[in-house]
N, C-alpha and C. Protein backbone atom coordinates (compact mmCIF):
# COMPACT_ATOMS: atom_id res chain seq x y z
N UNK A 1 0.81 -1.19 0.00
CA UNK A 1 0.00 0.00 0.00
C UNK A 1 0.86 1.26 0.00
N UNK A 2 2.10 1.22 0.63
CA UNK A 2 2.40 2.01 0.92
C UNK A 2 3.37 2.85 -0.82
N UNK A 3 3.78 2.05 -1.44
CA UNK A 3 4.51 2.14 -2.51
C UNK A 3 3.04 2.68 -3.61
N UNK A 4 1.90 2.41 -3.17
CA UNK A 4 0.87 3.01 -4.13
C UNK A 4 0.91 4.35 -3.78
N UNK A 5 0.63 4.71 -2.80
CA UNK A 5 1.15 6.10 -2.48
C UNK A 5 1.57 7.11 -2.90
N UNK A 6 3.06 5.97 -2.77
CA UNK A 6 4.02 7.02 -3.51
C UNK A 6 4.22 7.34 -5.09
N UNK A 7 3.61 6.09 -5.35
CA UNK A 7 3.52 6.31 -6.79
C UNK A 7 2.60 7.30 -7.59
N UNK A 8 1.02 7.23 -6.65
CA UNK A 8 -0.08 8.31 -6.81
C UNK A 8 0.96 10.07 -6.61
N UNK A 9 1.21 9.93 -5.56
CA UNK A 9 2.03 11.46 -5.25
C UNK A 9 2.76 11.69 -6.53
N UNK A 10 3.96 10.68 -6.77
CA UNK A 10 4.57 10.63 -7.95
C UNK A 10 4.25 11.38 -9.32
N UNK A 11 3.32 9.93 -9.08
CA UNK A 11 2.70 10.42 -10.49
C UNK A 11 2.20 11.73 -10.81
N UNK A 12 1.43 12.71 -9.71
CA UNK A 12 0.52 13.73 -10.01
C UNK A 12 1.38 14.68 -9.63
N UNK A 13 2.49 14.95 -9.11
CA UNK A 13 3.93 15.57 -8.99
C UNK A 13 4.35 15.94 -10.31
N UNK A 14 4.39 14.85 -10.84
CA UNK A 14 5.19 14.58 -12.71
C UNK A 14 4.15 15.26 -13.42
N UNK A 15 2.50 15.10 -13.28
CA UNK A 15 1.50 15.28 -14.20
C UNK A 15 1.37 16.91 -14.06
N UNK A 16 1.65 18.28 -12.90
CA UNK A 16 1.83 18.98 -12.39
C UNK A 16 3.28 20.18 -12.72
N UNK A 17 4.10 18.74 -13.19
CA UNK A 17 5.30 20.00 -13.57
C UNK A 17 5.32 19.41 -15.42
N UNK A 18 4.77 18.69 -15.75
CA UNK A 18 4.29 18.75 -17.33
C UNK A 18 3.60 20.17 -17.16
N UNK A 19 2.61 20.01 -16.75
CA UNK A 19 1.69 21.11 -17.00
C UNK A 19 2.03 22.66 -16.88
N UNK A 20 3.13 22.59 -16.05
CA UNK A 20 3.73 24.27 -15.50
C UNK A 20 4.78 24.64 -16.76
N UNK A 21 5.09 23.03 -17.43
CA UNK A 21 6.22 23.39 -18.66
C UNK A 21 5.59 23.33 -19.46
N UNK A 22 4.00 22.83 -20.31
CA UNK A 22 3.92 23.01 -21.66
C UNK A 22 2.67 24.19 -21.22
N UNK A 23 2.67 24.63 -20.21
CA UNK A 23 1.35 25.69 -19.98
C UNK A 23 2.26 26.59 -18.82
N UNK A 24 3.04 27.34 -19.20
CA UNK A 24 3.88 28.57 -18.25
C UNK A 24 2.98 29.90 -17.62
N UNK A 25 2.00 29.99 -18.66
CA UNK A 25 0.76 31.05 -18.29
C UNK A 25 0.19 30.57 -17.05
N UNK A 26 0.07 29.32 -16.55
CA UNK A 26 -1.09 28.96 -15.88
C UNK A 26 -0.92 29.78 -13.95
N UNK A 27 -1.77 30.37 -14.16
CA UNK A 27 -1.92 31.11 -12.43
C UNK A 27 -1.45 32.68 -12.61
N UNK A 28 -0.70 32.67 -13.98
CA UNK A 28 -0.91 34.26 -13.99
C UNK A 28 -1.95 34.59 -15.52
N UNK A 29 -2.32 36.46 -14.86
CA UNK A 29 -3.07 36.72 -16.22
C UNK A 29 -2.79 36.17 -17.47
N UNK A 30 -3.60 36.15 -18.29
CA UNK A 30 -3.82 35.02 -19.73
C UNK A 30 -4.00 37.21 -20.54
N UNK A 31 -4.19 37.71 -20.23
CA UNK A 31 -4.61 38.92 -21.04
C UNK A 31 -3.80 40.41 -20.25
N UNK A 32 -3.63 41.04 -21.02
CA UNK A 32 -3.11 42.68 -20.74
C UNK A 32 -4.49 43.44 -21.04
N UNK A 33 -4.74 44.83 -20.13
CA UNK A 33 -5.13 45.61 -20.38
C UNK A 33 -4.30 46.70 -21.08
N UNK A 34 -4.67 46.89 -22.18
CA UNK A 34 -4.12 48.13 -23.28
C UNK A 34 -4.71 49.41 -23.50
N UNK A 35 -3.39 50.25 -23.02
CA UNK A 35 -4.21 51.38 -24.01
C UNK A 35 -3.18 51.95 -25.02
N UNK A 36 -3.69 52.14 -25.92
CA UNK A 36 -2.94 52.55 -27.44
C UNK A 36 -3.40 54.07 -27.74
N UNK A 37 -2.67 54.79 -29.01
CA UNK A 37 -3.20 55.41 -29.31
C UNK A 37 -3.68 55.24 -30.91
N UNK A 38 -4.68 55.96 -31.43
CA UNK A 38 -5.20 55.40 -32.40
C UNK A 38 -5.12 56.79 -33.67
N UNK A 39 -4.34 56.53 -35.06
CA UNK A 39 -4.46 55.24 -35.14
C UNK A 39 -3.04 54.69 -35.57
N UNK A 40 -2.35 55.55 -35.00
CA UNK A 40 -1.09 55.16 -34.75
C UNK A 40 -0.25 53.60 -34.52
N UNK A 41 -1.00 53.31 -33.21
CA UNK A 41 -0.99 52.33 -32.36
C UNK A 41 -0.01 52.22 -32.00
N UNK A 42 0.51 53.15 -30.68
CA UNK A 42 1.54 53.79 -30.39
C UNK A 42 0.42 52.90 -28.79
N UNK A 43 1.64 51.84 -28.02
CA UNK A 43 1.12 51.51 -26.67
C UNK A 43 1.53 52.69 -25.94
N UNK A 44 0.41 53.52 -25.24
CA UNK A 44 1.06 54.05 -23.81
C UNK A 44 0.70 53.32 -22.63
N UNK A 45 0.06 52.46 -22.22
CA UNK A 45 0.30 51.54 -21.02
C UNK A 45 -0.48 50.61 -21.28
N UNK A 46 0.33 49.55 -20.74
CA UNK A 46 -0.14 47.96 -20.23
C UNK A 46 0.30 47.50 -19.44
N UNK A 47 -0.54 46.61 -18.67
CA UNK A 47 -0.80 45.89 -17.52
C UNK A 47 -1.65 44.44 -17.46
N UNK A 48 -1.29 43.69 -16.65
CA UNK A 48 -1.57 42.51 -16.38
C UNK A 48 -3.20 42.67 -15.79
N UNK A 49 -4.46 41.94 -16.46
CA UNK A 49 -5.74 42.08 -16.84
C UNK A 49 -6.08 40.60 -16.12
N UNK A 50 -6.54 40.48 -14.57
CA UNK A 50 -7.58 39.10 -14.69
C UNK A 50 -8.63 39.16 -14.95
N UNK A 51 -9.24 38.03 -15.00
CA UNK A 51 -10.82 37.76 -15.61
C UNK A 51 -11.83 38.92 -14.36
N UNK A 52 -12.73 39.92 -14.27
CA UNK A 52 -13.65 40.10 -13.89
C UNK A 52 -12.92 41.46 -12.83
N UNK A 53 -11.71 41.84 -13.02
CA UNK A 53 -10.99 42.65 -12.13
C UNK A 53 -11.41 44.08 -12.38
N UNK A 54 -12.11 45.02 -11.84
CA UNK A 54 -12.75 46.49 -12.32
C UNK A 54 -11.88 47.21 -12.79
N UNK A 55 -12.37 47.83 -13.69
CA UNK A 55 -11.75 48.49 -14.39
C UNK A 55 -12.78 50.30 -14.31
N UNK A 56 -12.21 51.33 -13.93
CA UNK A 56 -12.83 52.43 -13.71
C UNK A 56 -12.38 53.21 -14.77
N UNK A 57 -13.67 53.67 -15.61
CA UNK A 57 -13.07 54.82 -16.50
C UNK A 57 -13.75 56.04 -16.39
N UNK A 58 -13.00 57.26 -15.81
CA UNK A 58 -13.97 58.27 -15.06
C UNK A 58 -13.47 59.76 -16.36
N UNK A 59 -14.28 60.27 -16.72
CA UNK A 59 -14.32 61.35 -17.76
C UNK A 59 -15.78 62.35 -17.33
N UNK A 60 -15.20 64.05 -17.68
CA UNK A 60 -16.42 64.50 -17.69
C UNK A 60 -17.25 64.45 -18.97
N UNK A 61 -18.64 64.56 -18.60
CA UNK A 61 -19.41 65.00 -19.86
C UNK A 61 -19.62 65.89 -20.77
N UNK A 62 -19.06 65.87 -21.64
CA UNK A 62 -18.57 67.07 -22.85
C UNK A 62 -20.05 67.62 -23.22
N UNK A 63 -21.54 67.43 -22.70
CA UNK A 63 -22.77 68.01 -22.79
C UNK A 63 -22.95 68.76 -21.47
N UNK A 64 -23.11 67.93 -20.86
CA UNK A 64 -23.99 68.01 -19.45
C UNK A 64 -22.68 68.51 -18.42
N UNK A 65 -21.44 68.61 -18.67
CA UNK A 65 -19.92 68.54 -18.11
C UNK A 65 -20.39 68.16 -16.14
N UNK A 66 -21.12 66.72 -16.23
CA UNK A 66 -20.85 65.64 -14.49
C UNK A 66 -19.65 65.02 -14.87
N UNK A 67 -19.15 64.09 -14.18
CA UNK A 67 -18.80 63.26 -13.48
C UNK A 67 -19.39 62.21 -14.09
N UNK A 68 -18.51 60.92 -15.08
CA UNK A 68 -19.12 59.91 -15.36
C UNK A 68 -18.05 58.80 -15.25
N UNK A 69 -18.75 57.90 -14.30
CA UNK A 69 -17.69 56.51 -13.91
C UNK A 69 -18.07 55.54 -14.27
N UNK A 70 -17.42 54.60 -15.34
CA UNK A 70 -17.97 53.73 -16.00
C UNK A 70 -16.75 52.52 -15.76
N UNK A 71 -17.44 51.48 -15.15
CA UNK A 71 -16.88 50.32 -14.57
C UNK A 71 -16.68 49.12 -15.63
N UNK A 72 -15.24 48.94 -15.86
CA UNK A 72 -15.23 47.34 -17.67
C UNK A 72 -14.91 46.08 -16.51
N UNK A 73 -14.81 45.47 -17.26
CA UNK A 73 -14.50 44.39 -17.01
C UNK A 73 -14.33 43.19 -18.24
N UNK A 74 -13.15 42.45 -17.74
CA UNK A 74 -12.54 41.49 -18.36
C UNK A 74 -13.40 40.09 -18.16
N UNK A 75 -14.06 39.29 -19.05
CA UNK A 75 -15.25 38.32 -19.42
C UNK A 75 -13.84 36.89 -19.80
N UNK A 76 -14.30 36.16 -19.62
CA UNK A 76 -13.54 34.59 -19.83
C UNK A 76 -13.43 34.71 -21.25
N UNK A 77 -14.16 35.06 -21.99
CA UNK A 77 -13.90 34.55 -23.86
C UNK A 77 -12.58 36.04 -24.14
N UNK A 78 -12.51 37.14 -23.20
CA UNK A 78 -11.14 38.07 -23.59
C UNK A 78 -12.03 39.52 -23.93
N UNK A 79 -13.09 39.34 -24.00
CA UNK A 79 -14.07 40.73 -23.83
C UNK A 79 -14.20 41.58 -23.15
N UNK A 80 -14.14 42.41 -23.14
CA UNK A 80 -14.44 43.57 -22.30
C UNK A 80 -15.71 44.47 -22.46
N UNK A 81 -16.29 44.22 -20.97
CA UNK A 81 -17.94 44.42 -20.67
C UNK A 81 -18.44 45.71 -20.00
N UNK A 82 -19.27 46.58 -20.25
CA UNK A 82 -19.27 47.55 -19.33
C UNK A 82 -20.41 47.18 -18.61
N UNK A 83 -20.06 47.04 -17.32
CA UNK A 83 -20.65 46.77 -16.06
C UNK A 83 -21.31 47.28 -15.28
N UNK A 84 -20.95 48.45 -15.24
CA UNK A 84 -21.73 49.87 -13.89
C UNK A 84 -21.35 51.08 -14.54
N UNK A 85 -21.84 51.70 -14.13
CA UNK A 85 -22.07 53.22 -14.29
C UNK A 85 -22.58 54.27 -12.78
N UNK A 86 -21.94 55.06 -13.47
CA UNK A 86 -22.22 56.21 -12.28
C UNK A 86 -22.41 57.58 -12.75
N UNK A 87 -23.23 57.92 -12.45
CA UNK A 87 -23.08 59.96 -13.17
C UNK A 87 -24.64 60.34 -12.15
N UNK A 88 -24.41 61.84 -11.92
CA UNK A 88 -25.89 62.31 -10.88
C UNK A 88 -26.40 62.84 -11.47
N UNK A 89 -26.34 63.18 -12.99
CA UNK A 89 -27.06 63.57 -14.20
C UNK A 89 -27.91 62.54 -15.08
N UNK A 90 -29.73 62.61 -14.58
CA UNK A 90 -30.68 61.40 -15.15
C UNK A 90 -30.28 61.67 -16.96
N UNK A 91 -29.54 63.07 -17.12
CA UNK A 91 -29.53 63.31 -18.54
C UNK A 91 -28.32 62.53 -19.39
N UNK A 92 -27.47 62.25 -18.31
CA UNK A 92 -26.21 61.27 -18.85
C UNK A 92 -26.83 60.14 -18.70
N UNK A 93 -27.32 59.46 -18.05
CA UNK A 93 -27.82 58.28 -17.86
C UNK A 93 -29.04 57.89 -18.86
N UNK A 94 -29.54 58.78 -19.08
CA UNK A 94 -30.94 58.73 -20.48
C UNK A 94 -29.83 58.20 -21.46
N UNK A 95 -28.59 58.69 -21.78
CA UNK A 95 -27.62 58.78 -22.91
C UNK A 95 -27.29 57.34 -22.85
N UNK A 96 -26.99 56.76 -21.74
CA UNK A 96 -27.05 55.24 -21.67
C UNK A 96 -28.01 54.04 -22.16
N UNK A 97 -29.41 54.67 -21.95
CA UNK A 97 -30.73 54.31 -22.16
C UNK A 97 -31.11 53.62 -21.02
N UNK A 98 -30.62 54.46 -20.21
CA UNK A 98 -31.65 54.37 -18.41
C UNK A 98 -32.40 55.31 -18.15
N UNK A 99 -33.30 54.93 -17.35
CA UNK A 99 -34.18 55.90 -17.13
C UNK A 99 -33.60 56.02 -15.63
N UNK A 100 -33.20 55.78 -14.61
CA UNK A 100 -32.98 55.74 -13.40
C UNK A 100 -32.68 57.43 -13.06
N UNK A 101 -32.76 57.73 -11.96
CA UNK A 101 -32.50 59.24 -11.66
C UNK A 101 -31.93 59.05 -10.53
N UNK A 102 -30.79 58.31 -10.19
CA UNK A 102 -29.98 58.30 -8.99
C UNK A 102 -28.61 58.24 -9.27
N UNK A 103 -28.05 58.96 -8.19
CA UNK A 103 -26.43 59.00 -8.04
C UNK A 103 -25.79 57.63 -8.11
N UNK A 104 -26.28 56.63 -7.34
CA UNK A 104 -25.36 55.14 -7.26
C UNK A 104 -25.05 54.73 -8.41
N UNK A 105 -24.26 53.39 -8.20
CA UNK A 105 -23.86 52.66 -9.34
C UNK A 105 -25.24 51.94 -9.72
N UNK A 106 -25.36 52.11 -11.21
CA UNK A 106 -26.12 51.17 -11.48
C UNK A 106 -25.74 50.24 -12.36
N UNK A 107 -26.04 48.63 -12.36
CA UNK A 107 -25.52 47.58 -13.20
C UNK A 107 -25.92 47.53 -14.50
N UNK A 108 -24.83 47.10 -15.50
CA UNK A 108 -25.20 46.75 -16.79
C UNK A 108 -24.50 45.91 -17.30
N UNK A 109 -24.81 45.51 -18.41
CA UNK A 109 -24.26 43.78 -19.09
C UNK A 109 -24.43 44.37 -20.42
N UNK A 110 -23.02 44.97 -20.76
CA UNK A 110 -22.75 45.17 -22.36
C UNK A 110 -21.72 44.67 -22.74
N UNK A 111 -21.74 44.20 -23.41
CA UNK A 111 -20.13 43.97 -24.65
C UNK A 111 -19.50 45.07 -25.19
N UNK A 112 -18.81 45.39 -25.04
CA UNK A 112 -18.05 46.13 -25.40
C UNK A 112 -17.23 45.91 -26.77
N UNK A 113 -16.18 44.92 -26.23
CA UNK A 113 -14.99 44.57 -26.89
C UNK A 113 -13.85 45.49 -26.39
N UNK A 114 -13.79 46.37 -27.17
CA UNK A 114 -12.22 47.62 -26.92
C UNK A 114 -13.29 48.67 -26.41
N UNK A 115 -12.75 49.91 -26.16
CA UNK A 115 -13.56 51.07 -26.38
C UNK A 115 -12.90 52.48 -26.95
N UNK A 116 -13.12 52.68 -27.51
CA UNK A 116 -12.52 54.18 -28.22
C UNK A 116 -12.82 55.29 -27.62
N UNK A 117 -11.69 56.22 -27.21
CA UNK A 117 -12.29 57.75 -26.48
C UNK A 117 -11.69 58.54 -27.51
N UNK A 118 -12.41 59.54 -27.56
CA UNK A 118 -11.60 60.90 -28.26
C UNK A 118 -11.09 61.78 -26.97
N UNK A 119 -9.78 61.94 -26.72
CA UNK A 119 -9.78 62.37 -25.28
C UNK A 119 -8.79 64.15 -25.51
N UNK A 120 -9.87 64.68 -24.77
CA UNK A 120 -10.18 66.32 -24.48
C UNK A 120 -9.38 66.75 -23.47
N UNK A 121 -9.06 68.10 -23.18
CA UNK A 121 -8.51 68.42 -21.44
C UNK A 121 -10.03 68.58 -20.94
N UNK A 122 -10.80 69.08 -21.31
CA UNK A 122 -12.02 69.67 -20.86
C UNK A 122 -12.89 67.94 -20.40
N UNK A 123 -12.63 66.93 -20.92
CA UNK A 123 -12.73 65.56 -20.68
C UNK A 123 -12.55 65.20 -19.35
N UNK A 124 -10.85 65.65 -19.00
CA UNK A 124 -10.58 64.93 -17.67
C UNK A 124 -10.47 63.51 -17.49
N UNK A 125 -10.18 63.36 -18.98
CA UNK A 125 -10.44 61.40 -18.88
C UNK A 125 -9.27 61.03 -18.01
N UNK A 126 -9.29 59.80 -16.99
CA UNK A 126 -8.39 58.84 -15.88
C UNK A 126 -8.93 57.50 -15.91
N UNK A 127 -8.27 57.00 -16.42
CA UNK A 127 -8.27 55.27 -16.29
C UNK A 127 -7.67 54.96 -14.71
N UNK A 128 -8.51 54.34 -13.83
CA UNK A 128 -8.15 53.66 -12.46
C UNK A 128 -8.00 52.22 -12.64
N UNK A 129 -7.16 51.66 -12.18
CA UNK A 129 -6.70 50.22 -12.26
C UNK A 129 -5.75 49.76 -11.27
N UNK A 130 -5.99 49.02 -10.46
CA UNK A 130 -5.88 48.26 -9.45
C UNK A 130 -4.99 49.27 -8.44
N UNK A 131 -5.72 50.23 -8.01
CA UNK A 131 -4.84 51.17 -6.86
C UNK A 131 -3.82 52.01 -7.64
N UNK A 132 -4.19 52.30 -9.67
CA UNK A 132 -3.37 52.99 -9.85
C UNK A 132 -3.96 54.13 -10.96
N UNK A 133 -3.69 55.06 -10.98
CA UNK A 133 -4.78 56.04 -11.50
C UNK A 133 -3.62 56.62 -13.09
N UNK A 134 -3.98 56.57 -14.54
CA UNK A 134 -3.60 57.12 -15.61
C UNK A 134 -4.42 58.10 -16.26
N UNK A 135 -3.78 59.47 -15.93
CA UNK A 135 -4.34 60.33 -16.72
C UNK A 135 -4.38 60.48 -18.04
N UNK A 136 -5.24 60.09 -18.21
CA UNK A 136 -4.84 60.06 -20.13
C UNK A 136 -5.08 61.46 -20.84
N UNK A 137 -5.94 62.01 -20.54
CA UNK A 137 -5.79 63.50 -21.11
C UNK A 137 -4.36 63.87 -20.64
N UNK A 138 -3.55 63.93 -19.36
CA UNK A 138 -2.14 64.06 -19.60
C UNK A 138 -1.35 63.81 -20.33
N UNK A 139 -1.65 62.63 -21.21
CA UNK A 139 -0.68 61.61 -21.62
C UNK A 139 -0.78 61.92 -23.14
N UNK A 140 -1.51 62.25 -23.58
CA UNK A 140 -1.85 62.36 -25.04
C UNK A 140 -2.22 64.00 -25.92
N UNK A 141 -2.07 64.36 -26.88
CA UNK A 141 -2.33 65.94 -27.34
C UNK A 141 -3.76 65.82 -26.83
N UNK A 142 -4.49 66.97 -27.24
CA UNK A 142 -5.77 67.54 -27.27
C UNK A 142 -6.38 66.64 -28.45
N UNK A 143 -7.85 66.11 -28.63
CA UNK A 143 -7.94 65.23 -29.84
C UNK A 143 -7.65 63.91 -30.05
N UNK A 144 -6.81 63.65 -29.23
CA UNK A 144 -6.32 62.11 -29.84
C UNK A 144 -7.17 61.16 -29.35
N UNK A 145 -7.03 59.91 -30.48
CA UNK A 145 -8.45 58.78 -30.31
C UNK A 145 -7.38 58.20 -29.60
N UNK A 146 -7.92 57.34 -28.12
CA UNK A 146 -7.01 56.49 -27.80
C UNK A 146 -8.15 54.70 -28.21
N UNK A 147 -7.64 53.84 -27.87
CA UNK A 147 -8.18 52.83 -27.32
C UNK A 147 -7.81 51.85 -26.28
N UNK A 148 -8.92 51.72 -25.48
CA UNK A 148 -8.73 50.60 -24.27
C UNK A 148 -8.85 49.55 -24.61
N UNK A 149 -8.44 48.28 -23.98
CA UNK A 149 -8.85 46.85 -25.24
C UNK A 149 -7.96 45.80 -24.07
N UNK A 150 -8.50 44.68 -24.24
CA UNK A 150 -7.91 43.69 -23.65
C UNK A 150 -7.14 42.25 -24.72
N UNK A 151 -5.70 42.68 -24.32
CA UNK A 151 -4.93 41.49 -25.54
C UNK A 151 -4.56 40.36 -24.59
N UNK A 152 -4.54 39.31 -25.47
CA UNK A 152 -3.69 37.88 -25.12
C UNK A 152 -1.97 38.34 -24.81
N UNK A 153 -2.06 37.92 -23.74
CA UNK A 153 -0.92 38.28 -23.07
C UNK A 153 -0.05 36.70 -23.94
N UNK A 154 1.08 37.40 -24.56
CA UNK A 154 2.15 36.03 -24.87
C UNK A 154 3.43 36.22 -24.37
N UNK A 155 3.82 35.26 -23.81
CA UNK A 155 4.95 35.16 -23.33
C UNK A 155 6.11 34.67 -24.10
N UNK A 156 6.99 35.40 -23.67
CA UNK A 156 8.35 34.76 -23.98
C UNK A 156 8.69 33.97 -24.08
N UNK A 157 10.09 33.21 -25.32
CA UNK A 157 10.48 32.03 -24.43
C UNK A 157 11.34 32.29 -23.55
């Protein structure tokens, strides 16, 4: 009995470091969050993207000029979903096609894919991501299309 054991341990020891050598991705992100500029496609930042991790994209309203916080998220097939929203303007939120007239977050289930900004100073656009805040109207002229987007992270050999 005791040699079955060791052979079970063995074996799933061996079956365990196959797997860490023909699959090196496994336990870290499979995807980057990107942002580019467009249509250049000039990367100004990327970062390591898990499945379902918030993503905050806060810009003012170039109509109504609130406060609008719009929450992505990273989906298992590599999509990127917009999830929540926030603005205390029912007139930004009509623009969504809500009728709601409250300050909180409210939930949504869209596909996205990438998303394209035309980003303004008068914008104020800031990408927040995991305790780290990118001003992108800093980062880019007046005008420029950027895009957000989630890629297959590939590794090296």
């Amino acid at each position: 009995m005791r040699n079955r054991g060791r052979k079970g341990v063995f074996s799933r020891s061996l079956l365990l470091g196959l797997c860490l050598c023909f699959f090196p991705s496994l336990g870290q992100a499979a995807f980057h969050l990107q942002v580019r500029v467009l249509p250049s496609g000039e990367i100004l930042w990327e970062r390591p993207l898990a499945v379902s991790e918030p993503i905050i994209l806060m810009h003012r309203n170039s109509i109504y000029g609130v406060t609008v916080r719009e929450t992505l998220q990273l989906k298992e097939n590599g999509a990127l979903w917009l999830v929540r929203i926030q603005s205390p303007s029912p007139a930004v939120l009509e623009y969504y096609g809500l009728e709601a007239a409250t300050a909180d977050w409210i939930d949504l289930c869209r596909r996205i894919g990438s998303l394209q900004v035309l980003v303004t100073s008068a914008g104020e656009f800031r990408l927040e991501f995991t305790n780290e805040a990118f001003p992108l109207s800093q980062r880019v002229a007046e005008g420029s299309r950027i895009e957000i987007r989630a890629v297959p992270h590939v590794r090296g050999p």
